[in-house]
N, C-alpha and C. Protein backbone atom coordinates (compact mmCIF):
# COMPACT_ATOMS: atom_id res chain seq x y z
N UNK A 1 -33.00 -5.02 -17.36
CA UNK A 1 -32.63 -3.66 -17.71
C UNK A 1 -32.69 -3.49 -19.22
N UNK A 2 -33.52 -2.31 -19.74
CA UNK A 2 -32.67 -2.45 -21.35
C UNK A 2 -32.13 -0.89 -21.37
N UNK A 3 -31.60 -0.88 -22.49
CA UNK A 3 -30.74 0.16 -23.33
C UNK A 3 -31.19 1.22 -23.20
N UNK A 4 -30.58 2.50 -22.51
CA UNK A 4 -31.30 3.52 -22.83
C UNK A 4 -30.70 4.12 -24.50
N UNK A 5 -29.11 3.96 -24.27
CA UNK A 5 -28.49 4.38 -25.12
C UNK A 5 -26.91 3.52 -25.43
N UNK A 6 -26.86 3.72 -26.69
CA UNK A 6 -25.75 3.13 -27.38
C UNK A 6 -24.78 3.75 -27.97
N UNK A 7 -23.53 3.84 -27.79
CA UNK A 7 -22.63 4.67 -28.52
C UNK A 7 -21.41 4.25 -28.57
N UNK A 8 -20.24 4.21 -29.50
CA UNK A 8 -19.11 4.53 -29.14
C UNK A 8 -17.93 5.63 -29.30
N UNK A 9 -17.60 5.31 -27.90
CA UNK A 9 -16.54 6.37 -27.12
C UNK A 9 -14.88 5.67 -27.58
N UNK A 10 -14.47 6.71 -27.42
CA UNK A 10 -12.64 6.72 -27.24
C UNK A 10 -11.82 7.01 -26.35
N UNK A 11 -10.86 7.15 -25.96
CA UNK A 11 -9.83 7.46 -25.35
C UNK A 11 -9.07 8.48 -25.69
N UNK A 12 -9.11 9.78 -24.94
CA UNK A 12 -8.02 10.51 -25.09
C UNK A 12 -6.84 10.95 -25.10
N UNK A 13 -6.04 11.50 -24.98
CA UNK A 13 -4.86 11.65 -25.13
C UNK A 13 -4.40 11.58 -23.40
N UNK A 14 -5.26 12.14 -22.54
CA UNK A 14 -5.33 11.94 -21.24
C UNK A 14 -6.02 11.11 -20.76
N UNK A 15 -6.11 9.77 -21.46
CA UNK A 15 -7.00 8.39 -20.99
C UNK A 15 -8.27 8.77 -20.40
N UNK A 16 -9.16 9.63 -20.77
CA UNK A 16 -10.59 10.03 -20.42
C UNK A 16 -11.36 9.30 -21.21
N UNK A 17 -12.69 9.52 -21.00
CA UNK A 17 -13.60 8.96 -22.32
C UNK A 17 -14.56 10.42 -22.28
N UNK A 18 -15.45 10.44 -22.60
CA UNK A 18 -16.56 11.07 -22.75
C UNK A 18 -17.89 10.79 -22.18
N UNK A 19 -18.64 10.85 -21.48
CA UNK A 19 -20.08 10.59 -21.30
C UNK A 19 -21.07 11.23 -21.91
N UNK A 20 -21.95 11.25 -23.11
CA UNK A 20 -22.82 12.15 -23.77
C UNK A 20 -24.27 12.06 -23.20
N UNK A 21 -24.57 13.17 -22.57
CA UNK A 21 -25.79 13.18 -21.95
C UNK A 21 -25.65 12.81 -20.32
N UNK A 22 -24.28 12.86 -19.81
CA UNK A 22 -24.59 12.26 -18.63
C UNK A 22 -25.92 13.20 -17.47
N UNK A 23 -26.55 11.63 -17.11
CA UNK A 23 -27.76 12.30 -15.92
C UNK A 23 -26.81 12.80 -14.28
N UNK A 24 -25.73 12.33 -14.06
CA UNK A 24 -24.97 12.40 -13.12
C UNK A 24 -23.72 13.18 -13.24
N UNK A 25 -23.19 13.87 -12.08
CA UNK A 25 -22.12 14.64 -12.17
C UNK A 25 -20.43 13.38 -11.47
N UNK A 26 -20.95 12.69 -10.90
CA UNK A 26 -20.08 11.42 -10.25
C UNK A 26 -20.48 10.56 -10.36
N UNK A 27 -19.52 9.45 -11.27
CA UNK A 27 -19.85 7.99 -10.73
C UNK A 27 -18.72 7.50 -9.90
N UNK A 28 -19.16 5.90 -9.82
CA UNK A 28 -18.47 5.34 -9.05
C UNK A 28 -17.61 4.02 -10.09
N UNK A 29 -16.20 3.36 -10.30
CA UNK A 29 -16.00 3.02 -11.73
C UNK A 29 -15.18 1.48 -11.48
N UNK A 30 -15.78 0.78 -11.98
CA UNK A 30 -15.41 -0.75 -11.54
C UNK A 30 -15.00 -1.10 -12.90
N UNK A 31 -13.52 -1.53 -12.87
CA UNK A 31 -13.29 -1.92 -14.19
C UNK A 31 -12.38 -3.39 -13.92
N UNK A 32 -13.11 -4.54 -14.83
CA UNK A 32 -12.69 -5.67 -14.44
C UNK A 32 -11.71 -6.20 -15.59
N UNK A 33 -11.38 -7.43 -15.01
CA UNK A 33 -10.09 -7.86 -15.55
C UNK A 33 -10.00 -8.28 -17.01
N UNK A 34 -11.57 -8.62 -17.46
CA UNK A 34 -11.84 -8.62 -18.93
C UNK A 34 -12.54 -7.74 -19.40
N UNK A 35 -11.94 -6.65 -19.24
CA UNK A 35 -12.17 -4.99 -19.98
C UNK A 35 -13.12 -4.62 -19.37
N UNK A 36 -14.32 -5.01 -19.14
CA UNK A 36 -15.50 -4.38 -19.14
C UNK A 36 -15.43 -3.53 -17.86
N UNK A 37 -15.91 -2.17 -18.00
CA UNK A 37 -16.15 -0.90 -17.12
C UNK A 37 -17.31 -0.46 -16.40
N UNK A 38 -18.00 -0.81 -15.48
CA UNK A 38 -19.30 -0.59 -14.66
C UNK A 38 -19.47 0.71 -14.12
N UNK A 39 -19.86 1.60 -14.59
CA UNK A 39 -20.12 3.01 -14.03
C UNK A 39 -21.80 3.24 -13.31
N UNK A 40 -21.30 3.30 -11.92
CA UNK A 40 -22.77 3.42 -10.98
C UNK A 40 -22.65 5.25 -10.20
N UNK A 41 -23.94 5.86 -10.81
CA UNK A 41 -23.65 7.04 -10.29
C UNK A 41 -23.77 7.33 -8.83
N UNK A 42 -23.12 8.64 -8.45
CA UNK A 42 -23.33 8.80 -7.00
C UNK A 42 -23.85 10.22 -7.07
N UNK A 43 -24.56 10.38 -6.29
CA UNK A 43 -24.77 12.22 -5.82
C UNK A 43 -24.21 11.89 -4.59
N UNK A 44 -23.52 13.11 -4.34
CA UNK A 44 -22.04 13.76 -3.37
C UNK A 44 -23.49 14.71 -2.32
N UNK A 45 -23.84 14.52 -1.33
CA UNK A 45 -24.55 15.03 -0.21
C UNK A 45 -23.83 15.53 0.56
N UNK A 46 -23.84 16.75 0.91
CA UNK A 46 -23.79 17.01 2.47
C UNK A 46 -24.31 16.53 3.78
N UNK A 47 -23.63 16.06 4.86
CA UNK A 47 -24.33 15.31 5.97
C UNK A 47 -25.44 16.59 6.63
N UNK A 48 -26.51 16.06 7.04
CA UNK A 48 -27.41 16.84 8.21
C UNK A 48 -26.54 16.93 9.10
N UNK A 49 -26.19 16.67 9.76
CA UNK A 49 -26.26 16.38 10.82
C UNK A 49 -24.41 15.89 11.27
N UNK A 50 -24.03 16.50 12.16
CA UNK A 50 -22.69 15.54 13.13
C UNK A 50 -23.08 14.29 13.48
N UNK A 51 -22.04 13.22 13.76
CA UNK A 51 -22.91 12.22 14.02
C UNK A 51 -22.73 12.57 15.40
N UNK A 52 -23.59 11.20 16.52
CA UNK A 52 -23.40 11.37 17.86
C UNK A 52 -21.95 10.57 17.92
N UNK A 53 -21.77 9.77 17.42
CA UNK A 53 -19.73 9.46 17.61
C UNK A 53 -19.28 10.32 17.54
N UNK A 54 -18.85 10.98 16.36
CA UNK A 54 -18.17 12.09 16.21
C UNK A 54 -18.00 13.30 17.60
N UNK A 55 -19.27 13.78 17.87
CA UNK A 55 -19.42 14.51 19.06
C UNK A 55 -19.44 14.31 20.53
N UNK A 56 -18.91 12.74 20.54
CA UNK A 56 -18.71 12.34 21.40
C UNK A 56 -17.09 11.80 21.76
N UNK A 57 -16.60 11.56 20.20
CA UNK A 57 -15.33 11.96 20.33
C UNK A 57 -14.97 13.22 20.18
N UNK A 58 -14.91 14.73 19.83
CA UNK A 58 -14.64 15.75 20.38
C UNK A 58 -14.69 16.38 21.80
N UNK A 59 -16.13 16.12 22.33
CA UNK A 59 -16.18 16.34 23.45
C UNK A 59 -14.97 15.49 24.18
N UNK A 60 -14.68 14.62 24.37
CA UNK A 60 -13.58 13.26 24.74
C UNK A 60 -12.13 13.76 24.65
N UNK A 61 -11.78 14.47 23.74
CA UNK A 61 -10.83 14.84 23.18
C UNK A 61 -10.38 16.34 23.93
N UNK A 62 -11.54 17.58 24.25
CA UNK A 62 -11.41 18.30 24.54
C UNK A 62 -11.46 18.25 26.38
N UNK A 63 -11.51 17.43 26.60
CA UNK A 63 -11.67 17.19 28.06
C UNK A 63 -10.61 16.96 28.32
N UNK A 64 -9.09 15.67 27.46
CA UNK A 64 -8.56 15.33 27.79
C UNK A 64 -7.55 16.69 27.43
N UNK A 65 -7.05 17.57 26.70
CA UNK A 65 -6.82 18.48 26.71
C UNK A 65 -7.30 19.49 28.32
N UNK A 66 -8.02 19.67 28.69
CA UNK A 66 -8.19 20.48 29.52
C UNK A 66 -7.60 19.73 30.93
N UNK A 67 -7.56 18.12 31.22
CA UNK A 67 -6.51 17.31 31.71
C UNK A 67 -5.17 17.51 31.49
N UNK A 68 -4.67 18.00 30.42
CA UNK A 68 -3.40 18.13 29.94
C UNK A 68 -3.05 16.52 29.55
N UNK A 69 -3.66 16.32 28.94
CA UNK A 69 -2.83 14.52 28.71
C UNK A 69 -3.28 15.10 26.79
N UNK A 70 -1.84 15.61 26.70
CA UNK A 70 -1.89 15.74 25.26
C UNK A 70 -0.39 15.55 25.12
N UNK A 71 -0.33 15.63 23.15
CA UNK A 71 1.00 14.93 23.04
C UNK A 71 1.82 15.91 23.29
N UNK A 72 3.10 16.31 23.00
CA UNK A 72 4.75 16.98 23.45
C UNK A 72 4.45 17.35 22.29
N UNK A 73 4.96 19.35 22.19
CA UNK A 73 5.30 20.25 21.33
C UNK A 73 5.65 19.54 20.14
N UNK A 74 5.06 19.96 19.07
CA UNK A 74 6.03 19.75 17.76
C UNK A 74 6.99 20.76 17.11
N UNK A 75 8.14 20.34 17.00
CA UNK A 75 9.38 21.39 16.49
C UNK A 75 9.00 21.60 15.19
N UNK A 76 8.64 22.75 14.64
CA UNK A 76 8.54 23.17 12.94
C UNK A 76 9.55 23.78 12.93
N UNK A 77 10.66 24.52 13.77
CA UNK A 77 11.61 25.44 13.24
C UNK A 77 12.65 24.95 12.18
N UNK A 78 12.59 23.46 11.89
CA UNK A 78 13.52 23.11 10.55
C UNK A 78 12.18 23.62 9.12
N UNK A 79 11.51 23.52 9.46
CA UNK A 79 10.55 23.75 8.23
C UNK A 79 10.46 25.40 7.94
């Protein structure tokens, strides 16, 4: 790998740093026990798609409801 860029950053008053130029809106932030800080970016996607688990636990779920094997009322009237 080499360098794209070199700089130094600080710490704010709200323990932030700065990123100048970042290519990413999220990383991901690994900071180890002898200081050093590993920042790997992420892009945040929306799924295509439900999975087939998922829709196979709803369907599952809504069946057992229409069984009536669901849990006992919850009391909110103290809230």
């Amino acid at each position: 790998m080499r360098v794209e860029k070199e700089y130094t950053t600080h710490i704010d008053s709200k323990k932030r740093i700065t990123l100048r130029g970042a290519r990413y809106q999220y990383y991901n932030v690994k900071e180890y026990d002898n200081g050093c800080i590993l920042l790997e970016p992420r892009e945040l996607t929306v799924p295509k798609d439900i999975s087939s688990q998922t829709l196979a636990d709803m369907d599952k779920a809504i069946s057992n409801i229409k069984k009536g094997k669901v849990s006992p009322k919850v009391d909110l009237s103290d809230f």
